[in-house]
PDB file of N, CA and C in Angstrom:
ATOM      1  N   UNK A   1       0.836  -1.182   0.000  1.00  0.00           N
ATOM      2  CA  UNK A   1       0.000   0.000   0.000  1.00  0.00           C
ATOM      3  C   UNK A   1       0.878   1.241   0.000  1.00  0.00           C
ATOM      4  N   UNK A   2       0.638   2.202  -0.461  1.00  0.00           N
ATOM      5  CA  UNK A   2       0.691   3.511  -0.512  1.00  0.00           C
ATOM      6  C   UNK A   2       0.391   4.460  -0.113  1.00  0.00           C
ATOM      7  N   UNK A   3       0.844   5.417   0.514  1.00  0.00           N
ATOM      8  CA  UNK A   3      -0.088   6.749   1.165  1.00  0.00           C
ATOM      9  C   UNK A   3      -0.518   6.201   2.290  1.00  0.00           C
ATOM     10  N   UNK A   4      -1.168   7.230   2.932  1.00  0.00           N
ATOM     11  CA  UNK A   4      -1.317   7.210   4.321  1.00  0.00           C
ATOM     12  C   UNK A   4      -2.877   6.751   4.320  1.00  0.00           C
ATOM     13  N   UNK A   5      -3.678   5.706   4.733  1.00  0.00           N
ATOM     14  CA  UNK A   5      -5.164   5.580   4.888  1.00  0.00           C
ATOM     15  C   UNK A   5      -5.493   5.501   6.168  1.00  0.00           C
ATOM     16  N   UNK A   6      -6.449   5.387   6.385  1.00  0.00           N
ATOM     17  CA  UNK A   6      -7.164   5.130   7.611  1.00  0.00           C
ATOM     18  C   UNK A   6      -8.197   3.944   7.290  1.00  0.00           C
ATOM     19  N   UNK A   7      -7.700   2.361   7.725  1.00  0.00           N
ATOM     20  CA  UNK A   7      -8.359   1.524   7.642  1.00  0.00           C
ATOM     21  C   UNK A   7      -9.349   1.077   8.940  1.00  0.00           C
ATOM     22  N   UNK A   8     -10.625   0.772   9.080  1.00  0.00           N
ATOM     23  CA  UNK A   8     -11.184   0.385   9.872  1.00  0.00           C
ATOM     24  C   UNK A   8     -10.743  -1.412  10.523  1.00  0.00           C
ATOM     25  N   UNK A   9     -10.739  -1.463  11.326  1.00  0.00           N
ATOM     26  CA  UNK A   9     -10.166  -2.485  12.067  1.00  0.00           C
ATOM     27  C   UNK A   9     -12.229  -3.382  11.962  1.00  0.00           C
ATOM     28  N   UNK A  10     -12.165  -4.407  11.736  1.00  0.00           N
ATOM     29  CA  UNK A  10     -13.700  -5.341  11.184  1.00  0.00           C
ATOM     30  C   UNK A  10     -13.594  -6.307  12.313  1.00  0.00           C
ATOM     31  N   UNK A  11     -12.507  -6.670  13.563  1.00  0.00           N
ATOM     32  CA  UNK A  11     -12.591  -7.528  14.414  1.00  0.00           C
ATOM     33  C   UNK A  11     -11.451  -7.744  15.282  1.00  0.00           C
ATOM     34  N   UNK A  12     -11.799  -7.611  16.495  1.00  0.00           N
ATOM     35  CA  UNK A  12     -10.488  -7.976  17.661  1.00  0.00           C
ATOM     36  C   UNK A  12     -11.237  -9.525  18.227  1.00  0.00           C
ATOM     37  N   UNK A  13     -10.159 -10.231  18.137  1.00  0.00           N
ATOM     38  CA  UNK A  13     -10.718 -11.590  18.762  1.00  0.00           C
ATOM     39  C   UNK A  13      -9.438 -12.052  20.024  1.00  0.00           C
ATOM     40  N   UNK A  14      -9.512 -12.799  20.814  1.00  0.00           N
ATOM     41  CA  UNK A  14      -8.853 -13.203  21.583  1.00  0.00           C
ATOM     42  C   UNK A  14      -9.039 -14.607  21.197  1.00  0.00           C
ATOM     43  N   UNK A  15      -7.796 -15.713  20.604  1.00  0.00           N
ATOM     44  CA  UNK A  15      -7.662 -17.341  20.145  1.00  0.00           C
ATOM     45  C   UNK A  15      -8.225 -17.774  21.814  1.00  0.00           C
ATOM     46  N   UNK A  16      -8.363 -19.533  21.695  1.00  0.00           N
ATOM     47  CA  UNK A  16      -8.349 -19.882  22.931  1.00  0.00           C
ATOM     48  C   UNK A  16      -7.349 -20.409  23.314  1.00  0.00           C
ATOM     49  N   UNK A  17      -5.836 -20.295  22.536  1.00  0.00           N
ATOM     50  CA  UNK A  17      -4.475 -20.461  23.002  1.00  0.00           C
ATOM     51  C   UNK A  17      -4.002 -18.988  23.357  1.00  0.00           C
ATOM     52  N   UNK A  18      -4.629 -17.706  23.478  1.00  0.00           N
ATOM     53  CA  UNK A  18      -4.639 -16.471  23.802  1.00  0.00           C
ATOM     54  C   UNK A  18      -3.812 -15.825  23.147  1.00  0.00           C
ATOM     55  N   UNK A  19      -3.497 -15.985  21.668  1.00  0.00           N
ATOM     56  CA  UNK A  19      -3.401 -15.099  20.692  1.00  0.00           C
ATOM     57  C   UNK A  19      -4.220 -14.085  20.162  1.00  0.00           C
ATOM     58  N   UNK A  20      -3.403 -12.542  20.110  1.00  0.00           N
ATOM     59  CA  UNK A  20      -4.765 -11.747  19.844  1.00  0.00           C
ATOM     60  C   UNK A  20      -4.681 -11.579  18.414  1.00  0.00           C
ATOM     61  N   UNK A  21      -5.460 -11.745  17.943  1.00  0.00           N
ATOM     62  CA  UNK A  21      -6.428 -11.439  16.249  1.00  0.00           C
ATOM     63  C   UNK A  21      -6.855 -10.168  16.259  1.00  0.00           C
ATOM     64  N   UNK A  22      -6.080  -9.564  15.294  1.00  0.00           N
ATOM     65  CA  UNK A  22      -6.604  -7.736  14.546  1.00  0.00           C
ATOM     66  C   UNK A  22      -6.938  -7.937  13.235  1.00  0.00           C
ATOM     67  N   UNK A  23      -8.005  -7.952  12.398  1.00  0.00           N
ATOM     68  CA  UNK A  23      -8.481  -8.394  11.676  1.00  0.00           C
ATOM     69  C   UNK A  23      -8.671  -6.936  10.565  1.00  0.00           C
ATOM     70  N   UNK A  24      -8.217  -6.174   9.892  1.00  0.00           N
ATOM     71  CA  UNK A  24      -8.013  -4.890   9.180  1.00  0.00           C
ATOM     72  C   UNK A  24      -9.366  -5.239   8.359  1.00  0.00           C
ATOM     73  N   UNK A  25     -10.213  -3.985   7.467  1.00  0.00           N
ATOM     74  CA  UNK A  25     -11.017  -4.091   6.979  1.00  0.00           C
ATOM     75  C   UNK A  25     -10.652  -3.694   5.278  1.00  0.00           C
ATOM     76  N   UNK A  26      -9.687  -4.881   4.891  1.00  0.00           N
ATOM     77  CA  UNK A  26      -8.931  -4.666   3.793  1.00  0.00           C
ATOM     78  C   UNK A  26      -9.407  -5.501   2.436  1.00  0.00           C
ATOM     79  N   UNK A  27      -9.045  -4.707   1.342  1.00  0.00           N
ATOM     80  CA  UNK A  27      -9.760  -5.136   0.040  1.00  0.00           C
ATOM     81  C   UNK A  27      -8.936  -6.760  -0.041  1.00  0.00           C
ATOM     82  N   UNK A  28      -9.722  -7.516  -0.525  1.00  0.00           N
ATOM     83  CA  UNK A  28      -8.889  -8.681  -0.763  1.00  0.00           C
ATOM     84  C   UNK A  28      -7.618  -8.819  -1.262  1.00  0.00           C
ATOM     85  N   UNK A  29      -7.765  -7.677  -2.297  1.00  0.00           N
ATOM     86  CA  UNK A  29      -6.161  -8.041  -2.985  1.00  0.00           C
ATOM     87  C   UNK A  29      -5.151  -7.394  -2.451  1.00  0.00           C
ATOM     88  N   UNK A  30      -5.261  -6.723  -1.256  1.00  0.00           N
ATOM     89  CA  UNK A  30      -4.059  -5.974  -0.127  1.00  0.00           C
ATOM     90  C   UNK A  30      -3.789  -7.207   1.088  1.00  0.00           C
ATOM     91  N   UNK A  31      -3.102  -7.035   1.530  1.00  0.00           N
ATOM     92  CA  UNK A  31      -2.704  -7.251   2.884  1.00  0.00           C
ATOM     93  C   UNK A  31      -1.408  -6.783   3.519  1.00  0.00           C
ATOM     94  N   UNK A  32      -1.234  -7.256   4.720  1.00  0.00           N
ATOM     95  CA  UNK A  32       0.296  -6.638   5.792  1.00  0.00           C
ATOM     96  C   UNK A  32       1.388  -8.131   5.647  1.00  0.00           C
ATOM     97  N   UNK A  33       1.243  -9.058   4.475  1.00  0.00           N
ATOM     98  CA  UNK A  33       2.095 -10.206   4.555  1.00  0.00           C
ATOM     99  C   UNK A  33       3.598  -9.738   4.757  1.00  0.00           C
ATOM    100  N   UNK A  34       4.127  -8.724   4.310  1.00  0.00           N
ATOM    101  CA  UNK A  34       5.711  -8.280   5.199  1.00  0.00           C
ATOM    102  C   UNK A  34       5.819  -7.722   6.210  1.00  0.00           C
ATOM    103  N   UNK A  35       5.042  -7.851   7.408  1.00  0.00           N
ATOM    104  CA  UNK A  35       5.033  -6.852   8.295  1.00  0.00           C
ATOM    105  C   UNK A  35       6.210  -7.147   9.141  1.00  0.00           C
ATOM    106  N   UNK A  36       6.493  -8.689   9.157  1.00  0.00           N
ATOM    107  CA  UNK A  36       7.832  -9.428   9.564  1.00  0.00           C
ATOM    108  C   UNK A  36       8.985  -8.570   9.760  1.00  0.00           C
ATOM    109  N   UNK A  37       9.322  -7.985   8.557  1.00  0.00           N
ATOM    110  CA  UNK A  37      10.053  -7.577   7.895  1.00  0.00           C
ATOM    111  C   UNK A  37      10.907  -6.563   8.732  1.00  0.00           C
ATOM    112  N   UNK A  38      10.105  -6.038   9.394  1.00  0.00           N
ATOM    113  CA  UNK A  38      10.596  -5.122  10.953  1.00  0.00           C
ATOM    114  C   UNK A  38      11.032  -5.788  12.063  1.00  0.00           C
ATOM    115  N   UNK A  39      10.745  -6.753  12.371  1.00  0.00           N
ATOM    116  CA  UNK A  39      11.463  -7.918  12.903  1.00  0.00           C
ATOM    117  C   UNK A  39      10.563  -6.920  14.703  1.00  0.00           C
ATOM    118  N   UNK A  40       9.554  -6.901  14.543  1.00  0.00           N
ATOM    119  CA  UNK A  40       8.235  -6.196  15.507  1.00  0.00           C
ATOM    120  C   UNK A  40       7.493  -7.203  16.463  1.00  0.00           C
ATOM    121  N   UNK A  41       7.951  -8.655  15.924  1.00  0.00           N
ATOM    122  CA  UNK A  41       6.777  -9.620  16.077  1.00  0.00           C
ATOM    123  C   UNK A  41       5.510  -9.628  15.937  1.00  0.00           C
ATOM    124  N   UNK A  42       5.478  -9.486  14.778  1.00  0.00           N
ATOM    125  CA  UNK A  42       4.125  -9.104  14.596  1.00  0.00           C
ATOM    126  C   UNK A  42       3.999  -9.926  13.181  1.00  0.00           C
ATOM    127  N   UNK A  43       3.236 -10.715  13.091  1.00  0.00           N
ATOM    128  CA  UNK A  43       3.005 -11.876  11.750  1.00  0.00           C
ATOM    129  C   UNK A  43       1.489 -11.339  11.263  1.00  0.00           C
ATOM    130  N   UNK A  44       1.527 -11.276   9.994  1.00  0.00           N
ATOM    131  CA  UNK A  44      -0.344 -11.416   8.951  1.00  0.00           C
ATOM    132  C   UNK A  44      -0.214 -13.361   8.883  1.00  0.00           C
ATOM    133  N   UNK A  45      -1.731 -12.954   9.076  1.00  0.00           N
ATOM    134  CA  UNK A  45      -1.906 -14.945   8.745  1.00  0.00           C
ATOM    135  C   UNK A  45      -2.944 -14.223   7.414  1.00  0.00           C
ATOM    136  N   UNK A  46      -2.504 -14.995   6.264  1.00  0.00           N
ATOM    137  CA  UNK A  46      -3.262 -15.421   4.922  1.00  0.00           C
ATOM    138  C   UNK A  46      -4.590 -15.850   5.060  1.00  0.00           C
ATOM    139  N   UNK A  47      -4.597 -16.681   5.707  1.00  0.00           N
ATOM    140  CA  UNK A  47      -5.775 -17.622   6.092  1.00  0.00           C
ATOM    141  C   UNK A  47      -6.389 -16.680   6.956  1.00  0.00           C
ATOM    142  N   UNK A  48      -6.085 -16.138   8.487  1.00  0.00           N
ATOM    143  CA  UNK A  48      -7.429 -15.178   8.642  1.00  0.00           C
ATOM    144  C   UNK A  48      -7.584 -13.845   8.549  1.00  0.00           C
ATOM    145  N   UNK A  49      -6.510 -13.592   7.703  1.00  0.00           N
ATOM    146  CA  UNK A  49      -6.504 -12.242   6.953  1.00  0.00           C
ATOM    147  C   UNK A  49      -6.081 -11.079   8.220  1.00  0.00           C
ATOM    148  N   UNK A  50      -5.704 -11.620   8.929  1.00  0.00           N
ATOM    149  CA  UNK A  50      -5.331 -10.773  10.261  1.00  0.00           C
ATOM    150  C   UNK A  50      -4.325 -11.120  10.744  1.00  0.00           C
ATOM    151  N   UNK A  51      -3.810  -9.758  11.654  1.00  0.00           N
ATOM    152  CA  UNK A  51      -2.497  -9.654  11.946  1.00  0.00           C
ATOM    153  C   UNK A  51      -2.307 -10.104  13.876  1.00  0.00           C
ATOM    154  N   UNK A  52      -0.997 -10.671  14.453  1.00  0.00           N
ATOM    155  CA  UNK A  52      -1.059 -11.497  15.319  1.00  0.00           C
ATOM    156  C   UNK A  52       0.073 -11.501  15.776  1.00  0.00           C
ATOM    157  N   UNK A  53       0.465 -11.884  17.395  1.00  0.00           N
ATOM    158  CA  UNK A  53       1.705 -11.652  17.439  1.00  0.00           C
ATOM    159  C   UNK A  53       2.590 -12.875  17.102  1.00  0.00           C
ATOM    160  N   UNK A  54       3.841 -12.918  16.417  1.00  0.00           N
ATOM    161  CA  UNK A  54       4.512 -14.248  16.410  1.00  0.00           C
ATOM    162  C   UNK A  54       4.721 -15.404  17.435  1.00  0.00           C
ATOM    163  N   UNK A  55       4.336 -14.873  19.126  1.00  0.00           N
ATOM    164  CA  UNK A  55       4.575 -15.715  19.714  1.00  0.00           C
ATOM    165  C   UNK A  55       4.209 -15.383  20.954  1.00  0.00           C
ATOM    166  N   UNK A  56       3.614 -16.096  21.865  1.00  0.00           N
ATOM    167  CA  UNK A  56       3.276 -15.605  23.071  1.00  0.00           C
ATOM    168  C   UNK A  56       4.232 -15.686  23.684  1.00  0.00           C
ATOM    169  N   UNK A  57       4.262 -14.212  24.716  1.00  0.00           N
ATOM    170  CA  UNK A  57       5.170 -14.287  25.892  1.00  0.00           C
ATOM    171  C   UNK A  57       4.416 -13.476  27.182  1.00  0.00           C
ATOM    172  N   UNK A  58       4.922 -12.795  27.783  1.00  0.00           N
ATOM    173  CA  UNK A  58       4.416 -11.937  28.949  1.00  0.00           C
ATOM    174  C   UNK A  58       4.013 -11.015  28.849  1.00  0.00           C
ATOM    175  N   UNK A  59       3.710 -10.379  27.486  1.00  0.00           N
ATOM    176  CA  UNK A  59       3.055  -9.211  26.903  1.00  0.00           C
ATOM    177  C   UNK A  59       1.645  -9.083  27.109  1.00  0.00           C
ATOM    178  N   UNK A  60       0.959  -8.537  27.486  1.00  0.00           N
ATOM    179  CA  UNK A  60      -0.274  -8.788  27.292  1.00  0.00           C
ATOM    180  C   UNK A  60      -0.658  -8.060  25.987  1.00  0.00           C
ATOM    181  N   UNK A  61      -2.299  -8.886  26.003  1.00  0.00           N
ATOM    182  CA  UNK A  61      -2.842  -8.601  24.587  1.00  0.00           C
ATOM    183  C   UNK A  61      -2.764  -7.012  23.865  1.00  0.00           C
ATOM    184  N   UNK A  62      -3.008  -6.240  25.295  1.00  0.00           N
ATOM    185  CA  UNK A  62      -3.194  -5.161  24.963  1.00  0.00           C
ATOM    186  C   UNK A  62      -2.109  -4.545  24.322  1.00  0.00           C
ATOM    187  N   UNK A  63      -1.037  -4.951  25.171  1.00  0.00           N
ATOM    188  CA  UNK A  63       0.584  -4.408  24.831  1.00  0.00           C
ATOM    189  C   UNK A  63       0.858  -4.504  23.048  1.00  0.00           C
ATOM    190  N   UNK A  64      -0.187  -6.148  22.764  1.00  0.00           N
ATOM    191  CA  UNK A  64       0.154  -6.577  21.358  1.00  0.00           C
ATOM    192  C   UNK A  64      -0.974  -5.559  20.347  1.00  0.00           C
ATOM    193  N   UNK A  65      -1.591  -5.409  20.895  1.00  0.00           N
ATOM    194  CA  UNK A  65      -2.758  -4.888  19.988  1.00  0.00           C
ATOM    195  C   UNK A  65      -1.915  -3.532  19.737  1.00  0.00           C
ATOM    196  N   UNK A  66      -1.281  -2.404  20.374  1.00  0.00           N
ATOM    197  CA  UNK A  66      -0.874  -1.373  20.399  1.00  0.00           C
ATOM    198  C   UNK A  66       0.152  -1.774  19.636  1.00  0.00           C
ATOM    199  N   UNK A  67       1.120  -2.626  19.620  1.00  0.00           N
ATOM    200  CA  UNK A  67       2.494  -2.973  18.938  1.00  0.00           C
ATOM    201  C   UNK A  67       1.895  -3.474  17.206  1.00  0.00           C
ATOM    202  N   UNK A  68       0.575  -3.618  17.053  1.00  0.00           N
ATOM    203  CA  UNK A  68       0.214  -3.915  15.527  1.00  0.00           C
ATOM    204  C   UNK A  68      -0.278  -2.499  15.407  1.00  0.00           C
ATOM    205  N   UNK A  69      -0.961  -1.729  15.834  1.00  0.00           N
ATOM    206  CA  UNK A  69      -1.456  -0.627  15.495  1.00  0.00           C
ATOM    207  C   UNK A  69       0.146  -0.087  15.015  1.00  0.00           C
ATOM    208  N   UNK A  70       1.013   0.569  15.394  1.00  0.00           N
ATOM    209  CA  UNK A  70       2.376   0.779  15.922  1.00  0.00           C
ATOM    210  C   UNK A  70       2.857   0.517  14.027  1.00  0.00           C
ATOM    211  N   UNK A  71       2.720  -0.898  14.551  1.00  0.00           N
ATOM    212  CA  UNK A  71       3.986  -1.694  12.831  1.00  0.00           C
ATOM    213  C   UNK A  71       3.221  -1.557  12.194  1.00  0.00           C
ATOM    214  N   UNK A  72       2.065  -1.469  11.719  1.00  0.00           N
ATOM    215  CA  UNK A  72       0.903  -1.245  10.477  1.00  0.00           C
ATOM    216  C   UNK A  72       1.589   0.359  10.108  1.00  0.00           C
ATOM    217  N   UNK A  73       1.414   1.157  11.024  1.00  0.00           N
ATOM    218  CA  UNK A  73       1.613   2.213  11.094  1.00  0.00           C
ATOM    219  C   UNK A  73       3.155   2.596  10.007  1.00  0.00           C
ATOM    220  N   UNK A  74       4.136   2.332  10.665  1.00  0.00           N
ATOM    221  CA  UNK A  74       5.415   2.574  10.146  1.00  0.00           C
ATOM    222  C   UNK A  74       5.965   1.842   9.239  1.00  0.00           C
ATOM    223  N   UNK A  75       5.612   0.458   9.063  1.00  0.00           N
ATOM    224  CA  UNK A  75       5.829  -0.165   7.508  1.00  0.00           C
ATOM    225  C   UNK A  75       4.843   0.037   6.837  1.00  0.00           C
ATOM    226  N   UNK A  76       3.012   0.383   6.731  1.00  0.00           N
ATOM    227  CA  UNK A  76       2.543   0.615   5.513  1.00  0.00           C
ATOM    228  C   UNK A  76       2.025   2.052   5.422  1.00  0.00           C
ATOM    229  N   UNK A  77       2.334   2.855   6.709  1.00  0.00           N
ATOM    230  CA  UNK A  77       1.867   4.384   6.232  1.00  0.00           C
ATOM    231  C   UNK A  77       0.214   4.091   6.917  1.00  0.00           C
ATOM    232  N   UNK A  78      -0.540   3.302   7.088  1.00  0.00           N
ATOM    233  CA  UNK A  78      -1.664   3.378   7.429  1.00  0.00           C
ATOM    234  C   UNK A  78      -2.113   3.163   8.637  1.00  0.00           C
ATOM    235  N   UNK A  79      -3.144   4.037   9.508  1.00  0.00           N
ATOM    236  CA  UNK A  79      -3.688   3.659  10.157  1.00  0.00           C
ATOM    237  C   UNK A  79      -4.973   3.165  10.869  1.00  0.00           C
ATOM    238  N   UNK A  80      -4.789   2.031  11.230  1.00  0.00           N
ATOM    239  CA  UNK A  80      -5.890   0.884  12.038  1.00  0.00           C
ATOM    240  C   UNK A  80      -6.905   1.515  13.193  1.00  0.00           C
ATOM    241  N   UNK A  81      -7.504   1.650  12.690  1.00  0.00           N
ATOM    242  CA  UNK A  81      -8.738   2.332  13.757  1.00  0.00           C
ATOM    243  C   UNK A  81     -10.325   1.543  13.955  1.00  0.00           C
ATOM    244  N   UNK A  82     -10.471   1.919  15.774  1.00  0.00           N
ATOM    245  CA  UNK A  82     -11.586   0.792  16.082  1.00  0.00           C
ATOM    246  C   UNK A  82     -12.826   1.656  15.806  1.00  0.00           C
ATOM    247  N   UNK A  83     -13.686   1.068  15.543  1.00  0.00           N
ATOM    248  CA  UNK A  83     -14.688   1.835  15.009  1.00  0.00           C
ATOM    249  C   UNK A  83     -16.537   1.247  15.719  1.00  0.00           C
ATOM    250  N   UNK A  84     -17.407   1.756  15.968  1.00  0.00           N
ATOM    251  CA  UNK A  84     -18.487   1.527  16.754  1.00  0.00           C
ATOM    252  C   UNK A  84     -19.106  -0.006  15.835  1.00  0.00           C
ATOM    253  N   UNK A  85     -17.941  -0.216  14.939  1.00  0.00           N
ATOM    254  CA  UNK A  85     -18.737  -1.410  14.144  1.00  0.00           C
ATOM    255  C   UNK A  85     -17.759  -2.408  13.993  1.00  0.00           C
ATOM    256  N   UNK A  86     -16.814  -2.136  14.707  1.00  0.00           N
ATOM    257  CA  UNK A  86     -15.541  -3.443  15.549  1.00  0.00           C
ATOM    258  C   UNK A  86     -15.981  -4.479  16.216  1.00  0.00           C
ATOM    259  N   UNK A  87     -16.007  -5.844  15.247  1.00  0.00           N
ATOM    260  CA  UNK A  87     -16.598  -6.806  16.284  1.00  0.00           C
ATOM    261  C   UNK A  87     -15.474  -7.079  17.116  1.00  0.00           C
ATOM    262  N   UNK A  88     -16.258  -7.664  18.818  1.00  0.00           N
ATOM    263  CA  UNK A  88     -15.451  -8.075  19.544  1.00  0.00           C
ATOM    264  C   UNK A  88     -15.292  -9.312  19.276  1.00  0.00           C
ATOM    265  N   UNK A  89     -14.452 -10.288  19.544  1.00  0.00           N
ATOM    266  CA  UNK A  89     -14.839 -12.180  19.641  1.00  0.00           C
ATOM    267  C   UNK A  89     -13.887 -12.553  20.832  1.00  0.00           C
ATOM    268  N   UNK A  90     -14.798 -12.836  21.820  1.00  0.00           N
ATOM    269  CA  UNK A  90     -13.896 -13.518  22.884  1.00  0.00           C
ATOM    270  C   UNK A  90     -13.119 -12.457  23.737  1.00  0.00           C
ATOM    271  N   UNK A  91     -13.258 -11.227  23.688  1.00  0.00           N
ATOM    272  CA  UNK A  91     -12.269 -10.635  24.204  1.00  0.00           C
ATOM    273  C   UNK A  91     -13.141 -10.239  25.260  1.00  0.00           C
ATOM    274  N   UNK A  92     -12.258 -10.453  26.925  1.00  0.00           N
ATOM    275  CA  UNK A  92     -13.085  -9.813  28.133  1.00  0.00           C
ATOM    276  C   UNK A  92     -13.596  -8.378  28.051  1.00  0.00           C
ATOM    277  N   UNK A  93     -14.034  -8.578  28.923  1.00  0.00           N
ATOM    278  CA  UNK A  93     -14.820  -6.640  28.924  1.00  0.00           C
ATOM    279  C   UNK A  93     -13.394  -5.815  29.173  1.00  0.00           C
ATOM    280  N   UNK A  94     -12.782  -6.234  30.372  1.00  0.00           N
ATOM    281  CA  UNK A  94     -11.600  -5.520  30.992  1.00  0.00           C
ATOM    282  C   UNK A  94     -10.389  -5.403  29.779  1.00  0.00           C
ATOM    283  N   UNK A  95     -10.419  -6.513  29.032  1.00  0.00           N
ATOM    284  CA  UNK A  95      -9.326  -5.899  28.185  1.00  0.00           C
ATOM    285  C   UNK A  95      -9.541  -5.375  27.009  1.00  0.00           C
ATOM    286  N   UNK A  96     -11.128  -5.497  26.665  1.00  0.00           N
ATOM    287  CA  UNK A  96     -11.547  -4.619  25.562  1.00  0.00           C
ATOM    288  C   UNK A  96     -11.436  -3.293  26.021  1.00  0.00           C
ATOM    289  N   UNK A  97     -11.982  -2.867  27.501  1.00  0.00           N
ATOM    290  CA  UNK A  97     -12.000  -1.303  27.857  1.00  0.00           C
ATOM    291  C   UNK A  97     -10.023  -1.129  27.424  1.00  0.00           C
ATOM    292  N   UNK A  98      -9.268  -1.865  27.888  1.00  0.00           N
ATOM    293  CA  UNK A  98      -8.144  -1.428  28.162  1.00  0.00           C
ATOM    294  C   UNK A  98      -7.571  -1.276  26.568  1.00  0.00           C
ATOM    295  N   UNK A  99      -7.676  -2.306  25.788  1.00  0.00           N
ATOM    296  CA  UNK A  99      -7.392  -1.932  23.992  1.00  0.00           C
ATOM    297  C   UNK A  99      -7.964   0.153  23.728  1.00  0.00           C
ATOM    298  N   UNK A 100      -9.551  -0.366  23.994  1.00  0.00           N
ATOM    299  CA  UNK A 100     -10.142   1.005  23.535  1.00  0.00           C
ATOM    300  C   UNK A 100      -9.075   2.131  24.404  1.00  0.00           C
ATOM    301  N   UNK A 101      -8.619   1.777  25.229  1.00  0.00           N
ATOM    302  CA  UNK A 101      -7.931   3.240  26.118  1.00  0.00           C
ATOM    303  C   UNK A 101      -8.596   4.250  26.630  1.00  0.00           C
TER     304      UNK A 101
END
């Protein structure tokens, strides 16, 4: 991508191995597949079209959700924004308030 956008974020999910899922509201034929590339930990999965951290550690979700907003940001110029039409999936109340900020 190019230029600076403002993409709507279509879903925050929490896995039940407690990986967090940021799910961008992106045309099919885009995606963040180099986001690697910053070496951020921060991986796109193909398959659910959303971005994730490479690996769990002691971070919490929230820490990760801010660190994809963050690398979206500075490798594609765009930014990820939650919007009143952001599904939640699985994610507690407490750490949804704490994502929203």
């Amino acid at each position: 991508m190019n230029g600076v956008s403002r993409i709507n974020i279509s879903e925050v999910a929490l896995r039940n191995d407690g990986f967090l899922l940021v799910r961008p509201d992106l045309p099919e034929k885009l995606d963040y597949l180099h986001i690697h590339r910053a070496a951020n930990g921060i991986r796109w999965s193909q398959e659910d079209r959303a971005l994730h951290p490479y690996e769990l550690g002691s971070s919490s979700p929230a820490f990760w959700f801010a660190r994809m907003i963050d690398a979206v940001k500075s490798e594609y110029g765009d930014e990820l924004v939650l919007t009143s039409s952001t599904s939640w999936k699985d994610v507690p109340s407490p750490l949804r308030k704490e994502i929203q900020g």
